[in-house]
N, C-alpha and C. Protein backbone atom coordinates (compact mmCIF):
# COMPACT_ATOMS: atom_id res chain seq x y z
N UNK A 1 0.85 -1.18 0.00
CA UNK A 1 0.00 0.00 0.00
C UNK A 1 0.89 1.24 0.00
N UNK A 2 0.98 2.16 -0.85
CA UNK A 2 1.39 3.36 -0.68
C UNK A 2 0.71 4.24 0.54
N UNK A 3 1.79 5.86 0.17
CA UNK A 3 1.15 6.29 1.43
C UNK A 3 0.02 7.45 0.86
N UNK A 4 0.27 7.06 -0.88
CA UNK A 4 -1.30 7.87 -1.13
C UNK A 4 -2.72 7.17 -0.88
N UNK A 5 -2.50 5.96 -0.91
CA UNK A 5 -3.79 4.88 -1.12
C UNK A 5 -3.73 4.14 0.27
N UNK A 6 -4.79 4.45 1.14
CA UNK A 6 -4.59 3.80 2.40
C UNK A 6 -5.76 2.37 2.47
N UNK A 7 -6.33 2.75 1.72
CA UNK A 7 -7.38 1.01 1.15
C UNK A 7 -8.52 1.64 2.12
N UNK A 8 -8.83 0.12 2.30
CA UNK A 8 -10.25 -0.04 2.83
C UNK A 8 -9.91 -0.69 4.21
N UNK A 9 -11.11 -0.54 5.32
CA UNK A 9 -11.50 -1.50 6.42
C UNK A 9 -12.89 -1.17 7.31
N UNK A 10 -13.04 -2.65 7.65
CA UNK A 10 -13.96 -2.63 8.30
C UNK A 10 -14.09 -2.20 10.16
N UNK A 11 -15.05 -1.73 10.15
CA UNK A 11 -15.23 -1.62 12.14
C UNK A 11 -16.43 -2.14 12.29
N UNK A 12 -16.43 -3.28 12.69
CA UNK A 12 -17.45 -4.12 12.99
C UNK A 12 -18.15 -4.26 14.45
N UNK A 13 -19.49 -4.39 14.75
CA UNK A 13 -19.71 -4.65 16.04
C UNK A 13 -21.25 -4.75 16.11
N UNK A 14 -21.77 -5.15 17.60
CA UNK A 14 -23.06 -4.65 17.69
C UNK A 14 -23.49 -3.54 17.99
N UNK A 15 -23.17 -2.71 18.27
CA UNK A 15 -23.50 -1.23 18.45
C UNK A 15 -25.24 -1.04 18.77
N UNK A 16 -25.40 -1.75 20.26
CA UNK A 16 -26.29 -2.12 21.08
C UNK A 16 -26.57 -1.22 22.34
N UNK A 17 -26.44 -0.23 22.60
CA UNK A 17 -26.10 0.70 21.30
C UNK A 17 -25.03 1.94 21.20
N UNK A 18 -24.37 2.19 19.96
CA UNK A 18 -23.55 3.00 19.73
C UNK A 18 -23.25 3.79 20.90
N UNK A 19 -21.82 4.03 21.35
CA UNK A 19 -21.32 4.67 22.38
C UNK A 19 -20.44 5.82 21.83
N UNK A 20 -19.92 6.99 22.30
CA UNK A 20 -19.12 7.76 22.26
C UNK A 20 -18.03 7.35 21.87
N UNK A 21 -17.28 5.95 23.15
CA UNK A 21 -16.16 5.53 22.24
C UNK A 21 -16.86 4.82 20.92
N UNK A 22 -17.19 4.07 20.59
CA UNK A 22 -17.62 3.56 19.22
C UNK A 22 -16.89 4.76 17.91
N UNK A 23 -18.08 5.59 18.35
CA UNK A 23 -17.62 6.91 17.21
C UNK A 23 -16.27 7.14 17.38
N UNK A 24 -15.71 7.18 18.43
CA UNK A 24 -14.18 7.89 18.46
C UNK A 24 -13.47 7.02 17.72
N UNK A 25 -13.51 5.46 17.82
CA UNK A 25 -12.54 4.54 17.07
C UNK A 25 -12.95 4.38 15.97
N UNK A 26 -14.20 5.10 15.49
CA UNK A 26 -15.08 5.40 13.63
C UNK A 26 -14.21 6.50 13.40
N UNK A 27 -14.09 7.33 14.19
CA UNK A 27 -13.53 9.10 13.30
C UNK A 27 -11.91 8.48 13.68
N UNK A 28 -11.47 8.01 14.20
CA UNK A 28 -10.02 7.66 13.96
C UNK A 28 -9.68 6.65 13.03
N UNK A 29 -10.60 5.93 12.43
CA UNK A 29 -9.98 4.92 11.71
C UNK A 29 -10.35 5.30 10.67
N UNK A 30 -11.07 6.55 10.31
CA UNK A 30 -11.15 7.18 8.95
C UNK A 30 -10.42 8.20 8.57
N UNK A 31 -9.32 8.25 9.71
CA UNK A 31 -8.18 9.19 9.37
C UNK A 31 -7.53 8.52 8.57
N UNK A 32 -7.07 7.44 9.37
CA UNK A 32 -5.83 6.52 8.69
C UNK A 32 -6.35 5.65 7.29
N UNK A 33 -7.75 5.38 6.65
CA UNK A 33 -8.19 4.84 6.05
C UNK A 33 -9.29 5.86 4.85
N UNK A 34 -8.88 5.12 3.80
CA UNK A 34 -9.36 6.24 2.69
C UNK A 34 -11.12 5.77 2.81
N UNK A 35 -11.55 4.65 3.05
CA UNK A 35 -12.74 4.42 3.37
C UNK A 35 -13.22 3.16 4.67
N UNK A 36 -14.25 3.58 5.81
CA UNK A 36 -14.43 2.79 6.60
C UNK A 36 -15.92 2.03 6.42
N UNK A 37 -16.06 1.07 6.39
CA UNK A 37 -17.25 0.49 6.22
C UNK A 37 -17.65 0.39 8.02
N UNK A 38 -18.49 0.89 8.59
CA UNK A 38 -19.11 0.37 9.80
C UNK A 38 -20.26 -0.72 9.80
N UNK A 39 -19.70 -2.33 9.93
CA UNK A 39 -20.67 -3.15 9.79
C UNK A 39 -20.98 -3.13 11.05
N UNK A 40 -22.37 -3.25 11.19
CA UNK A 40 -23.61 -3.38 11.97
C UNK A 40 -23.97 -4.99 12.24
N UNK A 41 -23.67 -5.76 13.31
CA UNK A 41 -23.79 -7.22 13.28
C UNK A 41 -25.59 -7.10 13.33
N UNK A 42 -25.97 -7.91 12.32
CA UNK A 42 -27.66 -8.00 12.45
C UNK A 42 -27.32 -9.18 13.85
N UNK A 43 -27.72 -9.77 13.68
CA UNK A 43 -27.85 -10.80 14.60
C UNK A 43 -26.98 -11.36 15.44
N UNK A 44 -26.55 -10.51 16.71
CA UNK A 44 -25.16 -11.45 17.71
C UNK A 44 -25.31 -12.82 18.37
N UNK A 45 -24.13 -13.57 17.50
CA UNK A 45 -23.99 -15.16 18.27
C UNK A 45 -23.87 -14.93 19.71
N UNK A 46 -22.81 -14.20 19.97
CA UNK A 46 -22.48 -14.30 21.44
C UNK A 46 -23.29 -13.31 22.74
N UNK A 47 -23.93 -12.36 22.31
CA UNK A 47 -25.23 -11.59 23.14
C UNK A 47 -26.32 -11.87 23.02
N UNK A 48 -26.95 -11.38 23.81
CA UNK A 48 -28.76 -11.84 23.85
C UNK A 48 -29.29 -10.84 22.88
N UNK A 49 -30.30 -11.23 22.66
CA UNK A 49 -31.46 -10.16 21.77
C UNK A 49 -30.84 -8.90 21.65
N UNK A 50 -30.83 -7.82 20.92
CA UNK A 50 -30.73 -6.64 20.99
C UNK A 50 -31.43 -6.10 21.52
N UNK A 51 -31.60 -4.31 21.78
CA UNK A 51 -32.64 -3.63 22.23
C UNK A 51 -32.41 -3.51 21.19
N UNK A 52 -32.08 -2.05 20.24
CA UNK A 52 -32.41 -2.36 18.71
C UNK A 52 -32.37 -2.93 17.87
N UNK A 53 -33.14 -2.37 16.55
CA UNK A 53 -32.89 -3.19 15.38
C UNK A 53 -32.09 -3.02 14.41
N UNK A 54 -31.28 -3.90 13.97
CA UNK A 54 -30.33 -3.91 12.98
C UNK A 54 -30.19 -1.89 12.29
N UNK A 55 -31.37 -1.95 11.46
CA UNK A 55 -32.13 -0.61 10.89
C UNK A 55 -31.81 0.53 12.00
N UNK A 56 -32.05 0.36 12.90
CA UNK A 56 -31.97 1.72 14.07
C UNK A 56 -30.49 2.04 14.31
N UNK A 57 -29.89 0.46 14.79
CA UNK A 57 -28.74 0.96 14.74
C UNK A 57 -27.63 1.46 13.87
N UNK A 58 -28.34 0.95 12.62
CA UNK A 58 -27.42 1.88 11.45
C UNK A 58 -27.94 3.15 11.25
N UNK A 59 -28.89 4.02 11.32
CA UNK A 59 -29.80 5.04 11.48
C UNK A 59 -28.88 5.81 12.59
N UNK A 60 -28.35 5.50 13.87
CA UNK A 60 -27.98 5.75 14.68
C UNK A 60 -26.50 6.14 14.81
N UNK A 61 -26.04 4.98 13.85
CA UNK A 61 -24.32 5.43 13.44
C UNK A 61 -24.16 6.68 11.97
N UNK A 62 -25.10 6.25 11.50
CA UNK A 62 -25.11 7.63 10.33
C UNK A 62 -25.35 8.66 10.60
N UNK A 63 -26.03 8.85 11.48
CA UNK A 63 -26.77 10.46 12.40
C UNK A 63 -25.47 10.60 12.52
N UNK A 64 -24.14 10.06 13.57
CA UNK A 64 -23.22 10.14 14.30
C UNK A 64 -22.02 10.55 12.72
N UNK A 65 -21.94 9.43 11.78
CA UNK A 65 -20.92 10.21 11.41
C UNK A 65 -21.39 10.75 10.02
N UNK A 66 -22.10 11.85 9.75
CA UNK A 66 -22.71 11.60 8.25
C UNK A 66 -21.91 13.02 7.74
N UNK A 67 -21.00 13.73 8.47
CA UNK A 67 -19.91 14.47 7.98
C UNK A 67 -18.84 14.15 7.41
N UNK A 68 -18.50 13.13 8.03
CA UNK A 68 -17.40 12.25 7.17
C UNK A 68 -17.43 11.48 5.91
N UNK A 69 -17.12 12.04 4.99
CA UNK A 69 -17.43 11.36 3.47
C UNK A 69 -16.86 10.26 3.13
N UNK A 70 -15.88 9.70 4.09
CA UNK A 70 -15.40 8.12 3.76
C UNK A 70 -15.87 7.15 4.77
N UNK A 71 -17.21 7.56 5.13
CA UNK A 71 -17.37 6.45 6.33
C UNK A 71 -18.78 5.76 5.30
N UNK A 72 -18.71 4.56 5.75
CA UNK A 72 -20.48 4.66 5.20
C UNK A 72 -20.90 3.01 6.25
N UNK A 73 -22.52 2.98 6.46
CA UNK A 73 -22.67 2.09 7.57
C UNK A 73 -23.26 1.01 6.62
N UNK A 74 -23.15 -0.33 7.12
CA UNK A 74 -23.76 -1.21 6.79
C UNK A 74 -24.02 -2.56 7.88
N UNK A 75 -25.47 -3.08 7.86
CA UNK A 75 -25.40 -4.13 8.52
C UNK A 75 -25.39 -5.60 7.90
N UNK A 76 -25.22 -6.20 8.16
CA UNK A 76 -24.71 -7.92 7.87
C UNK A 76 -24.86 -9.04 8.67
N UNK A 77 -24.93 -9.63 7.99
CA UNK A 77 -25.22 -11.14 9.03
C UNK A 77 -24.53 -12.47 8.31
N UNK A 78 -23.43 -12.39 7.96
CA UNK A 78 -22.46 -12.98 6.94
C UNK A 78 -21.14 -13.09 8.32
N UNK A 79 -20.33 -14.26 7.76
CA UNK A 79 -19.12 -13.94 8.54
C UNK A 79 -18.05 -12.74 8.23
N UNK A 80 -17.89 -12.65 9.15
CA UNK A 80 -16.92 -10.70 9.15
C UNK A 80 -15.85 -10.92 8.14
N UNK A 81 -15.03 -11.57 7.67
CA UNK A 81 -13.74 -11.93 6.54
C UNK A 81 -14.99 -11.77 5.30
N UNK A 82 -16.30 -12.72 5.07
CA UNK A 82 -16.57 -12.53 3.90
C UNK A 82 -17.17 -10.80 3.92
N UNK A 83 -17.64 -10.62 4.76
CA UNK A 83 -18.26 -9.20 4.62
C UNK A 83 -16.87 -8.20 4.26
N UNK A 84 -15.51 -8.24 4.90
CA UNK A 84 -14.59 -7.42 4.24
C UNK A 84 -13.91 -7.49 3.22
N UNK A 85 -14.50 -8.86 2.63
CA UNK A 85 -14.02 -9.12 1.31
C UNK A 85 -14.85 -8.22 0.59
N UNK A 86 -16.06 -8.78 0.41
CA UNK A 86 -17.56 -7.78 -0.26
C UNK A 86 -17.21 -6.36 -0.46
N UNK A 87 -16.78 -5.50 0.61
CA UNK A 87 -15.94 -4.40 0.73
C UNK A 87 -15.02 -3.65 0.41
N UNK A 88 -13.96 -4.64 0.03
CA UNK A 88 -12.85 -4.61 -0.71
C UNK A 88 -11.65 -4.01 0.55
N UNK A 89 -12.00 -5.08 1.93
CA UNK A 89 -11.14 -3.86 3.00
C UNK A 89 -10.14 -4.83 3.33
N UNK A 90 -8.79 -4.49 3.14
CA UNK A 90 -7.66 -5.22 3.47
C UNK A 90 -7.46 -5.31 5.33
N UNK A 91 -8.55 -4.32 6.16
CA UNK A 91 -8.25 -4.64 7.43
C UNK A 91 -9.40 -4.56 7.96
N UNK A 92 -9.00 -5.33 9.04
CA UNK A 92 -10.65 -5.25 10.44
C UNK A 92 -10.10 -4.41 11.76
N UNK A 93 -10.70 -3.30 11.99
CA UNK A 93 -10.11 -2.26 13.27
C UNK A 93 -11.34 -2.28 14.10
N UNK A 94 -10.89 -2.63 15.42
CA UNK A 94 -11.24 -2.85 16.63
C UNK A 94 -10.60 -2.15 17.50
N UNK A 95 -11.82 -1.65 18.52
CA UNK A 95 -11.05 -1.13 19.49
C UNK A 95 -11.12 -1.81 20.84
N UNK A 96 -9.93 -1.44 21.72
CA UNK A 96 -10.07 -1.95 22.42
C UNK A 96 -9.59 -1.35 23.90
N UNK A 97 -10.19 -1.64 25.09
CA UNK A 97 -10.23 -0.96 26.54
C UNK A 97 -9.41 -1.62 27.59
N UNK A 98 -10.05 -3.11 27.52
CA UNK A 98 -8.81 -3.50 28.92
C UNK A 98 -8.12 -5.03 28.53
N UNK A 99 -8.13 -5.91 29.23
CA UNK A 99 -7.06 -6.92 29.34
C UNK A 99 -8.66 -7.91 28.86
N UNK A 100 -10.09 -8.06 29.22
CA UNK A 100 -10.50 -8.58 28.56
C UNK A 100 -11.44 -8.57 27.31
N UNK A 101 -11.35 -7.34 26.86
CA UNK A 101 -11.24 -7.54 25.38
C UNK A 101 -10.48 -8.25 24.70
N UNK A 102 -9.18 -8.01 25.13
CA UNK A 102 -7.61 -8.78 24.62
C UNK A 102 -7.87 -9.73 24.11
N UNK A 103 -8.93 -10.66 25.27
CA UNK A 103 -8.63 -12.04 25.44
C UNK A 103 -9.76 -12.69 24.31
N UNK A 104 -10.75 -12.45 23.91
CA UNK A 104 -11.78 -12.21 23.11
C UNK A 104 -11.37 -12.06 21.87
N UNK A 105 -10.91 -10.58 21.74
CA UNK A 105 -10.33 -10.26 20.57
C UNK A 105 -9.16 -11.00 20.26
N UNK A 106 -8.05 -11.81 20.89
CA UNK A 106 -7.23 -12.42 20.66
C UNK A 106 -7.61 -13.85 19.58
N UNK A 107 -8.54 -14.45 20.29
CA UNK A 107 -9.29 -15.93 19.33
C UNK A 107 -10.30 -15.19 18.34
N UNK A 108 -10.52 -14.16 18.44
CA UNK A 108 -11.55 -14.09 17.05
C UNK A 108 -10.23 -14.04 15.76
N UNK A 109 -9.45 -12.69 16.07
CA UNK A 109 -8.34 -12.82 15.28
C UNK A 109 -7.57 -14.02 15.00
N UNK A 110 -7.81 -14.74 15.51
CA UNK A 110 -7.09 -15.95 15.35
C UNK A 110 -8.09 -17.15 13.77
N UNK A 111 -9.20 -17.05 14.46
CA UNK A 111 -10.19 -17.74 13.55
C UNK A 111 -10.12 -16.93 12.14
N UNK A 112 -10.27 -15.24 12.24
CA UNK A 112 -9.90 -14.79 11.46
C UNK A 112 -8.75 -14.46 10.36
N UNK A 113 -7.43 -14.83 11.11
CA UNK A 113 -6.92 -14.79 10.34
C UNK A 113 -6.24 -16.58 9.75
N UNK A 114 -7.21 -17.06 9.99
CA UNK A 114 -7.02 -18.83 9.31
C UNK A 114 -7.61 -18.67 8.19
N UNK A 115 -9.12 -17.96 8.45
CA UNK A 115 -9.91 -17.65 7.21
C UNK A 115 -9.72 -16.70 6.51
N UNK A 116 -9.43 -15.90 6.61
CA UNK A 116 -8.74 -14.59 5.75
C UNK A 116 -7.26 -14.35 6.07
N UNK A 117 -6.21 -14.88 5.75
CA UNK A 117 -4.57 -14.58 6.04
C UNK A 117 -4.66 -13.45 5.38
N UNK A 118 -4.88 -12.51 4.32
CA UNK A 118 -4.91 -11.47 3.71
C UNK A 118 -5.55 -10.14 4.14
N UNK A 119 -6.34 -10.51 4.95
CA UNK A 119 -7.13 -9.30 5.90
C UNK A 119 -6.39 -9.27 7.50
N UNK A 120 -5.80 -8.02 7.31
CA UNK A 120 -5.19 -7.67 8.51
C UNK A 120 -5.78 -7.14 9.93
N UNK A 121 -5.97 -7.60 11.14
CA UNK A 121 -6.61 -6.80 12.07
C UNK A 121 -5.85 -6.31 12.85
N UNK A 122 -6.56 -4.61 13.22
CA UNK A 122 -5.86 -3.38 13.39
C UNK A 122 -6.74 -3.03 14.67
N UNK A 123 -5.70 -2.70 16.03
CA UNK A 123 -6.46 -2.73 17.33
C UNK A 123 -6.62 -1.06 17.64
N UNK A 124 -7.23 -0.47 18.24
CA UNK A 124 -6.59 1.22 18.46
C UNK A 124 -7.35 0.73 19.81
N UNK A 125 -6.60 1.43 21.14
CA UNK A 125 -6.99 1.72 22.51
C UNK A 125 -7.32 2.99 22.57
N UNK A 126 -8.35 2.46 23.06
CA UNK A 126 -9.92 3.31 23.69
C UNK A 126 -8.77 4.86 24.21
N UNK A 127 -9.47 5.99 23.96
CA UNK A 127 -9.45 7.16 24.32
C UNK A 127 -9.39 6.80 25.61
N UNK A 128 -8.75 7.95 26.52
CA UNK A 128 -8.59 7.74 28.10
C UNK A 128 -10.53 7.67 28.65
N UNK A 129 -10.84 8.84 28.35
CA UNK A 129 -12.25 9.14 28.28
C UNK A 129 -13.59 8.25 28.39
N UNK A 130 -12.58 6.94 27.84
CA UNK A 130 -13.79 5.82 26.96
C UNK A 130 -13.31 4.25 27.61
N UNK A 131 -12.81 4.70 28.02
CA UNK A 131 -12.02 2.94 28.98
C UNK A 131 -12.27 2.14 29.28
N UNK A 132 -13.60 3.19 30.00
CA UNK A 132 -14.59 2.35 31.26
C UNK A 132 -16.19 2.26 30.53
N UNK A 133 -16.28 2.33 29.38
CA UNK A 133 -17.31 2.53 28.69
C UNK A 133 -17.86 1.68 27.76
N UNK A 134 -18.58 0.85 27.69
CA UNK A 134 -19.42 0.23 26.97
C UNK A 134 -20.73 -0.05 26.79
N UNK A 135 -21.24 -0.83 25.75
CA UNK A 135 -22.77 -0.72 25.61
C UNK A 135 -23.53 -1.09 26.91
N UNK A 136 -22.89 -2.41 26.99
CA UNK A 136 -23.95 -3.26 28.18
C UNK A 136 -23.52 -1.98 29.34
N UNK A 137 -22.57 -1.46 29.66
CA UNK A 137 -22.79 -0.65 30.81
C UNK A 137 -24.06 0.65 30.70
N UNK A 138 -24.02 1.27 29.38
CA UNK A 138 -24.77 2.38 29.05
C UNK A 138 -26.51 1.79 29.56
N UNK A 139 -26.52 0.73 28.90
CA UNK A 139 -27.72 -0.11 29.07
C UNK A 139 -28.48 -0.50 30.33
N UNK A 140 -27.36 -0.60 31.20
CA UNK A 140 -27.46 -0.99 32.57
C UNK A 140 -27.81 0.50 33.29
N UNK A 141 -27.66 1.62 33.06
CA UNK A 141 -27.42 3.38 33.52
C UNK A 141 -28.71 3.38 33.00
N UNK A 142 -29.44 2.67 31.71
CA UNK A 142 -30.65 3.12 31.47
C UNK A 142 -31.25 3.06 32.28
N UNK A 143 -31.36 1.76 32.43
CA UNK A 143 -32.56 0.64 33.57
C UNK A 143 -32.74 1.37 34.25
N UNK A 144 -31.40 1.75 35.44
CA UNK A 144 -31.78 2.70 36.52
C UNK A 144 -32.44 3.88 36.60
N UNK A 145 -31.86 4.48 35.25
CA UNK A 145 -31.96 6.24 35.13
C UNK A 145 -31.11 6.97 35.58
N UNK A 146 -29.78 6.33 35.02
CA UNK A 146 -28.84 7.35 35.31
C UNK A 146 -28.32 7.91 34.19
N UNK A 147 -27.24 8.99 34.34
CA UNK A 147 -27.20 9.96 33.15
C UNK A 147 -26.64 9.61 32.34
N UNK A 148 -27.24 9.72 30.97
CA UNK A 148 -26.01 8.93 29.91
C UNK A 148 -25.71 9.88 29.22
N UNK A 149 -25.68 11.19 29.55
CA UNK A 149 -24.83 12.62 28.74
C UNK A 149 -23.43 12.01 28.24
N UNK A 150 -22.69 11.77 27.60
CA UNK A 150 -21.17 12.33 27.57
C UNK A 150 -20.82 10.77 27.38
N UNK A 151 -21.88 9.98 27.41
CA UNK A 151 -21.91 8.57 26.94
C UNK A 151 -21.85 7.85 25.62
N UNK A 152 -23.27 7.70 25.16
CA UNK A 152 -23.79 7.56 23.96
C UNK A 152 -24.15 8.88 23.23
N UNK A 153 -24.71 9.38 21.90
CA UNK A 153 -24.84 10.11 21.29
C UNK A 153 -26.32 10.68 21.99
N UNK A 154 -26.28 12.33 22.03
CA UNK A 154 -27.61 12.37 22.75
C UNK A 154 -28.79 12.32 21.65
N UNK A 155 -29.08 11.22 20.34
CA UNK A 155 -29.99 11.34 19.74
C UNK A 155 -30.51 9.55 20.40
N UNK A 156 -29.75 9.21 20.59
CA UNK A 156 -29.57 7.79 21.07
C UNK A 156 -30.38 7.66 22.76
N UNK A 157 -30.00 8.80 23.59
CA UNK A 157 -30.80 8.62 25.00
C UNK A 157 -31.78 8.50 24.82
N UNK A 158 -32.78 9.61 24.39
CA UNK A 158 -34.16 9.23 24.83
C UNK A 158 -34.59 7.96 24.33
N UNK A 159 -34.25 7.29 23.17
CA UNK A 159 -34.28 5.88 22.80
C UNK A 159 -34.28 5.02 23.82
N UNK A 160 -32.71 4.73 23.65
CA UNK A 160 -32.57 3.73 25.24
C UNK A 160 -33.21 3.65 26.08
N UNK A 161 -33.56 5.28 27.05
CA UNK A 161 -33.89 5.53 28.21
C UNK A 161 -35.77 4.88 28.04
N UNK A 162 -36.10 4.56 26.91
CA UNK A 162 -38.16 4.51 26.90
C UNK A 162 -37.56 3.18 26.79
N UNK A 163 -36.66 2.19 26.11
CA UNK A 163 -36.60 0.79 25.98
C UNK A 163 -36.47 0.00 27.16
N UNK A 164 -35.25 0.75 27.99
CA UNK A 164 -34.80 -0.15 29.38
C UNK A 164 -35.67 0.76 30.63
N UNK A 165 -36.10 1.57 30.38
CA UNK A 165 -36.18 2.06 31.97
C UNK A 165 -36.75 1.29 32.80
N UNK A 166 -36.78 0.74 34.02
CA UNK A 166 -37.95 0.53 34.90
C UNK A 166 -38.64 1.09 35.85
């Protein structure tokens, strides 16, 4: 790859829903990348049901980055190597926060790169800001009613907050 042509990659996830960090490791990986595909997992093997739907949550990541002209969202329900093939993205960028993501992200990359040796995966650590931050936690702040300012995107709260509250 030259350093005019930075290719393609994917940022894949459930975005259950979209967090602050999410976007931060979207607007950074479209620095370094001439185009980012944000796949949207329709259906997660390893989580329960969603609160949204596939549709919302891509609705939700486009609101978030629809300034950026090399981002564009898509959801899928294909394995992640064939979906970055479809794409044309030589890498998969993930972000990541503590020691067990690592461990997670360590065997997916692994499966991944048996099935795709040609698709590279690219890790970036979470903003200081974003460390301690994830969906299932945002989700859990709903239930209660606690504040999710400075969290998720504020087009995204009142959503959450009518789905989980009790």
């Amino acid at each position: 790859m030259s350093p005019d042509h930075k290719g393609a990659a994917i940022c894949p996830g459930t975005y259950d829903p979209v967090t602050l960090g999410h976007v931060d490791i979207i607007r950074r990986a479209a620095v370094v990348f001439d185009t980012v595909v944000v796949g949207v997992v329709n259906q997660p093997v390893r989580k329960q049901k969603t609160v949204f739907s596939a549709e919302e949550r891509v609705a939700f990541i486009q609101a978030e980055v629809a300034e950026m002209g090399n981002v564009q969202v898509k959801a899928f329900d294909t394995l992640l190597v064939d979906f970055a093939r479809e794409h044309g993205a030589a890498a998969i960028v993930k972000g990541l926060r503590a020691i067990s993501d690592f461990e997670y992200e360590f065997e997916m990359n692994q499966l991944n790169r048996k099935m795709a040796p040609d698709i590279e995966s690219i890790y970036m650590f979470s903003s200081p800001q974003f460390t301690f931050l994830s969906s299932s936690g945002a989700k859990e702040l709903a239930m209660f009613g606690g504040d999710l300012s400075g969290l998720v995107p504020e087009r995204v709260i009142p959503r959450l907050e009518e789905a989980l509250r009790r």
